[in-house]
Protein backbone atom coordinates (compact mmCIF):
# COMPACT_ATOMS: atom_id res chain seq x y z
CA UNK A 1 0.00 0.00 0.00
CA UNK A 2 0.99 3.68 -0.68
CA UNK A 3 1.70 6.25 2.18
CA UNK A 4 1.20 6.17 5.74
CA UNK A 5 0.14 9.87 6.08
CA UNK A 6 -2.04 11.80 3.66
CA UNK A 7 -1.72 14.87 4.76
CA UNK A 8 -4.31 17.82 3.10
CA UNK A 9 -3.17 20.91 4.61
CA UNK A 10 -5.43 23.77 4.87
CA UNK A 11 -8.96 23.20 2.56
CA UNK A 12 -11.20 26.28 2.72
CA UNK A 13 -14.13 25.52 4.77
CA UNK A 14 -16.89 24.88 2.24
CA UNK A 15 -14.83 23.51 0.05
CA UNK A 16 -12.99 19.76 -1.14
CA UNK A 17 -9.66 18.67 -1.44
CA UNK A 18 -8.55 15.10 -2.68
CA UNK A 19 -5.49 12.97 -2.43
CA UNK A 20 -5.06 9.02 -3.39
CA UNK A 21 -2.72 5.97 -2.40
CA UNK A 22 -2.53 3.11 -4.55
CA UNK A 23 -4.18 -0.45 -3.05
CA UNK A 24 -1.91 -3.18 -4.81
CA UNK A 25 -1.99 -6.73 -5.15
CA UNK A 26 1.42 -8.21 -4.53
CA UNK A 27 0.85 -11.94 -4.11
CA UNK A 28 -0.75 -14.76 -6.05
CA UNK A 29 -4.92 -15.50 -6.51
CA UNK A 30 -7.29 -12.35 -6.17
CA UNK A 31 -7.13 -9.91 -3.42
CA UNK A 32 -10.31 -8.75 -2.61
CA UNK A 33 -11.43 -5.99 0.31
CA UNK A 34 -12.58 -2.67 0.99
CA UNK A 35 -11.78 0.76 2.62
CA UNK A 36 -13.59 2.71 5.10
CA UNK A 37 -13.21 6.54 6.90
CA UNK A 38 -15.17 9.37 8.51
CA UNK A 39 -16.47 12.41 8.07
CA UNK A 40 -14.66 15.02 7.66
CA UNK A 41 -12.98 12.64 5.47
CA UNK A 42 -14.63 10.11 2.71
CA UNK A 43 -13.71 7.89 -0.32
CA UNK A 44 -14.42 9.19 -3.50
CA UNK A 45 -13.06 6.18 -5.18
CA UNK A 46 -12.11 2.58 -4.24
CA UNK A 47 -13.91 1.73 -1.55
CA UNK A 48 -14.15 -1.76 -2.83
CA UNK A 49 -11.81 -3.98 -4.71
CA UNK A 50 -11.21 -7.31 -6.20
CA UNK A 51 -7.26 -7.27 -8.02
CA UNK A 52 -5.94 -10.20 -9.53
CA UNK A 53 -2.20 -10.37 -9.20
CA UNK A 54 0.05 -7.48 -9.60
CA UNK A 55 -3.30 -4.66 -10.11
CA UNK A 56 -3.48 -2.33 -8.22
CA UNK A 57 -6.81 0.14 -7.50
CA UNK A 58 -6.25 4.22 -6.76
CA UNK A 59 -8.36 5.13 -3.47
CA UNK A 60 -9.10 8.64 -3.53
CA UNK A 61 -9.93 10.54 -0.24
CA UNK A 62 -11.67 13.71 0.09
CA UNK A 63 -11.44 16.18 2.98
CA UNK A 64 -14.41 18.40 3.66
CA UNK A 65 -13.75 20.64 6.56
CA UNK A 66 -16.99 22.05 8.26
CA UNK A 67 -14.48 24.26 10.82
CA UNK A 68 -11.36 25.71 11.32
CA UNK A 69 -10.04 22.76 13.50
CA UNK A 70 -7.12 20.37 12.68
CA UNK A 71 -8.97 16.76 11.85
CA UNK A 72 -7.73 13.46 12.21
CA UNK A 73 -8.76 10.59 10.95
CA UNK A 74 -8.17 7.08 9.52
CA UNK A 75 -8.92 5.37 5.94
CA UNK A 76 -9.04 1.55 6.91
CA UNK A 77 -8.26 -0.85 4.41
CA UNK A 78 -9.30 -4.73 5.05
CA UNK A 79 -8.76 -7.38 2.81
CA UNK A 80 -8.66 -11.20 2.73
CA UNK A 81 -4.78 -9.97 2.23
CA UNK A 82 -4.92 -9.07 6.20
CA UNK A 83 -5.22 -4.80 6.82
CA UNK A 84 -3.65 -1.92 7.04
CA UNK A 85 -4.36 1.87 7.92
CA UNK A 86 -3.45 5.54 6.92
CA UNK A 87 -4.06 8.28 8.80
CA UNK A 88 -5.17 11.39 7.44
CA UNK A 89 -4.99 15.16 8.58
CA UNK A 90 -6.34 18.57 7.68
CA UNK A 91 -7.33 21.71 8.99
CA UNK A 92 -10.30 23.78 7.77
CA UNK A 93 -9.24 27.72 6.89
């Protein structure tokens, strides 16, 4: 999987901002699973995949800050593969 931290800066309140990691399938047979957040954060793209060996999916995250507090979150990612996590920050401006 791609980064550890996606980290959006400062997103106008009101307004989106969107960043992506890459979900691969390294091993043999089909890797299926899916990923899950929370508001302020949510998947745009990718929140379910099935990759046969060696694809890989984009998952595309999109910040919506309602304030102008930091946020933290997590996108989870679980898979027959075993899981993983990436945490996410942002602050609304």
């Amino acid at each position: 999987m791609g980064p550890k931290v996606l980290n959006f800066g400062k997103v106008e309140v009101g307004t989106t901002a969107d960043q992506s990691f890459t979900a691969q399938n390294t091993g043999a047979g089909t890797l299926t699973g899916s990923a899950t957040t929370t508001a302020p954060f949510s998947l745009v793209e990718g929140s379910s995949f099935s990759l046969g060996e060696g694809q890989s999916q984009e998952v595309v995250v999109r910040f919506s800050p309602s304030s102008k507090a930091f946020s933290l979150g997590t996108v989870s990612v679980d898979s027959d593969g075993g899981s993983a996590s990436v945490s996410l920050i942002g602050k609304g401006k």
